[in-house]
N, C-alpha and C. Protein backbone atom coordinates (compact mmCIF):
# COMPACT_ATOMS: atom_id res chain seq x y z
N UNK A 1 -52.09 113.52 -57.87
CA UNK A 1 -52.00 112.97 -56.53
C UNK A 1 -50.83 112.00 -56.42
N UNK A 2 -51.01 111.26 -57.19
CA UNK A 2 -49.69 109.95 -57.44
C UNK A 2 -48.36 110.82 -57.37
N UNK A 3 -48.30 111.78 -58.20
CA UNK A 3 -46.84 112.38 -58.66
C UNK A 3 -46.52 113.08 -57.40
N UNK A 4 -47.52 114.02 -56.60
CA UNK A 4 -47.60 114.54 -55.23
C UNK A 4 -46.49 113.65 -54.10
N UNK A 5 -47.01 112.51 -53.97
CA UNK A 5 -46.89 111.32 -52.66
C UNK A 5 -45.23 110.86 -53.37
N UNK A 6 -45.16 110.44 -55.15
CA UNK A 6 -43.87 110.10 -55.15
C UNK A 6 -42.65 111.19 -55.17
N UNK A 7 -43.41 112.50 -54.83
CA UNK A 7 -42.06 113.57 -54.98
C UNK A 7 -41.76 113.30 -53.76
N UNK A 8 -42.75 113.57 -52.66
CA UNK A 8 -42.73 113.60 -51.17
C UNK A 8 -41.66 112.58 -51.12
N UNK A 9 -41.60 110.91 -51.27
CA UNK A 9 -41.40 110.14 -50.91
C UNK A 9 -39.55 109.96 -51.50
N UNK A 10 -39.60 110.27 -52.69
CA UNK A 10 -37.88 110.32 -53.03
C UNK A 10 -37.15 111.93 -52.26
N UNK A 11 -38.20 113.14 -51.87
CA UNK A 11 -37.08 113.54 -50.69
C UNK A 11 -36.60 113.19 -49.39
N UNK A 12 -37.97 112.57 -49.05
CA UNK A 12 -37.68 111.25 -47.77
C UNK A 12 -36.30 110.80 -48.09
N UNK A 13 -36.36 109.92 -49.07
CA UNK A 13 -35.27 109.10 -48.99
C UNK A 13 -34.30 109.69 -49.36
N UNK A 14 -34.12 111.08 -50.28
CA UNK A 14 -33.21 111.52 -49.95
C UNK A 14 -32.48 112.23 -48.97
N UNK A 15 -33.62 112.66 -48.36
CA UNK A 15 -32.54 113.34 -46.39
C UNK A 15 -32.07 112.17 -46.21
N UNK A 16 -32.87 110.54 -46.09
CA UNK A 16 -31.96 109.30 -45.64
C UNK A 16 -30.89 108.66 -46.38
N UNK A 17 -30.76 109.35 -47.45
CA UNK A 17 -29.68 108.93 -48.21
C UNK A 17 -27.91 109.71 -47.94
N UNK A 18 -28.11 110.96 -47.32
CA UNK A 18 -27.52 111.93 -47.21
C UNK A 18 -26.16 111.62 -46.31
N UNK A 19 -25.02 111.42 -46.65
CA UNK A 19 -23.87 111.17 -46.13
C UNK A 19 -23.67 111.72 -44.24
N UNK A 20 -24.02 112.70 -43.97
CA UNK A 20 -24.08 113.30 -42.18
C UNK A 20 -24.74 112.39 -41.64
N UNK A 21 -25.53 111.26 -42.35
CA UNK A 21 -26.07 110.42 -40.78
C UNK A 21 -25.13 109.17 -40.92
N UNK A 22 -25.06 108.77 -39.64
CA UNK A 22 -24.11 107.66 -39.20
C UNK A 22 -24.35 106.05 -39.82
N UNK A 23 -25.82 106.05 -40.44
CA UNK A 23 -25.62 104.59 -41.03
C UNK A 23 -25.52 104.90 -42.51
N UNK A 24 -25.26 106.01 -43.17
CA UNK A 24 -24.96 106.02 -44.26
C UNK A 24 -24.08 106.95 -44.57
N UNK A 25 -22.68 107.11 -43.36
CA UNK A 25 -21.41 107.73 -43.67
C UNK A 25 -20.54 107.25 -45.01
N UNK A 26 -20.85 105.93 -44.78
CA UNK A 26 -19.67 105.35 -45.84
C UNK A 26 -20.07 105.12 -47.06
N UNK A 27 -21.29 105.45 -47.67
CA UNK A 27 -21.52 105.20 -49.00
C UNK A 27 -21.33 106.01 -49.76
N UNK A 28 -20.97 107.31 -49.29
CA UNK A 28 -20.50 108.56 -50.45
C UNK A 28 -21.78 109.07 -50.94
N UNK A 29 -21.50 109.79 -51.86
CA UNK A 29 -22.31 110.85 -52.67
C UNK A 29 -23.37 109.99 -53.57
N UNK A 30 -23.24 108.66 -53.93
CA UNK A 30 -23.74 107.74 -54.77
C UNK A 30 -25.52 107.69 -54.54
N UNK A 31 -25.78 107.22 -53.65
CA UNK A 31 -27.51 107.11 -53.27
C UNK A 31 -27.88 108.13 -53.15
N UNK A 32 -27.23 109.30 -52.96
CA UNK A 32 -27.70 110.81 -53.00
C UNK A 32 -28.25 111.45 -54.46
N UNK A 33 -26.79 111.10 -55.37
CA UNK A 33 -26.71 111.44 -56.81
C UNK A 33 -27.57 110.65 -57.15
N UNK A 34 -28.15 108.96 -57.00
CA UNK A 34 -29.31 108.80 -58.11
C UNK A 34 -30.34 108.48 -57.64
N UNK A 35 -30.76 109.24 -56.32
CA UNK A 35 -31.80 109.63 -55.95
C UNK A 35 -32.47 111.02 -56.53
N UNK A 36 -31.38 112.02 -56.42
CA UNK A 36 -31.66 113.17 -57.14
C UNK A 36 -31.84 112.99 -58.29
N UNK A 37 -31.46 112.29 -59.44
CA UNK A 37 -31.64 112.15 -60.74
C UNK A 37 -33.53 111.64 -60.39
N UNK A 38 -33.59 110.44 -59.74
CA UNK A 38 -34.96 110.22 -60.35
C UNK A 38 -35.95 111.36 -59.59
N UNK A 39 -35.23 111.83 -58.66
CA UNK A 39 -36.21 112.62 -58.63
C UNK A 39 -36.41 113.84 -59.79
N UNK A 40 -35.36 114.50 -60.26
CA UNK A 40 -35.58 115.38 -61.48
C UNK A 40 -36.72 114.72 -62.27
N UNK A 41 -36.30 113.43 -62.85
CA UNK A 41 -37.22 113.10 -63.82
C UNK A 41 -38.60 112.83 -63.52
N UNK A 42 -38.82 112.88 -62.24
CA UNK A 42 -40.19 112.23 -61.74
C UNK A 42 -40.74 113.75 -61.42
N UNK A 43 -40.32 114.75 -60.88
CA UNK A 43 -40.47 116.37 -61.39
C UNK A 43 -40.52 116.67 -63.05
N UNK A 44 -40.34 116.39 -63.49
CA UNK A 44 -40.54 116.72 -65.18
C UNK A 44 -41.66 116.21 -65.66
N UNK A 45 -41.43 114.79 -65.09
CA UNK A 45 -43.00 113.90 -65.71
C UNK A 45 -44.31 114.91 -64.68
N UNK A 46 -44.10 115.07 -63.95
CA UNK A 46 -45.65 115.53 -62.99
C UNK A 46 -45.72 116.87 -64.12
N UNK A 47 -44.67 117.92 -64.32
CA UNK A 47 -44.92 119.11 -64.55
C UNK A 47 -45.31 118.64 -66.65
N UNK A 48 -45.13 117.95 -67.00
CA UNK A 48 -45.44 117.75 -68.33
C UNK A 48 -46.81 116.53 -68.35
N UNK A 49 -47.26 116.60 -66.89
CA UNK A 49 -48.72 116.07 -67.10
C UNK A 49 -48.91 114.52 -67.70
N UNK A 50 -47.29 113.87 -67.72
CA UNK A 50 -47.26 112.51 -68.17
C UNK A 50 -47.10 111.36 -66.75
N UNK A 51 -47.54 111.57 -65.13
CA UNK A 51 -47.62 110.68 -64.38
C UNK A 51 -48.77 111.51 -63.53
């Protein structure tokens, strides 16, 4: 359930992290790239039954 709500919640923030919207034109690829990282790892931990 936990691992469920925090996958949900880091793709949230990653559509809001995503360079096309206007309050986060200027930050580049950066909050995108290590959003995606934790999300990989927070996908690995659910699928190896360790969160």
């Amino acid at each position: 359930m936990l691992g469920t709500v925090l996958i949900i919640l880091l793709i949230l923030m990653l559509m809001g992290a995503l360079p096309r919207w206007g309050h986060s034109r200027n930050w580049g690829y950066f909050p995108t790239g290590g959003l995606g990282l934790v999300l990989v790892v927070v996908v690995i931990l659910v699928l190896m039954g360790r969160l």
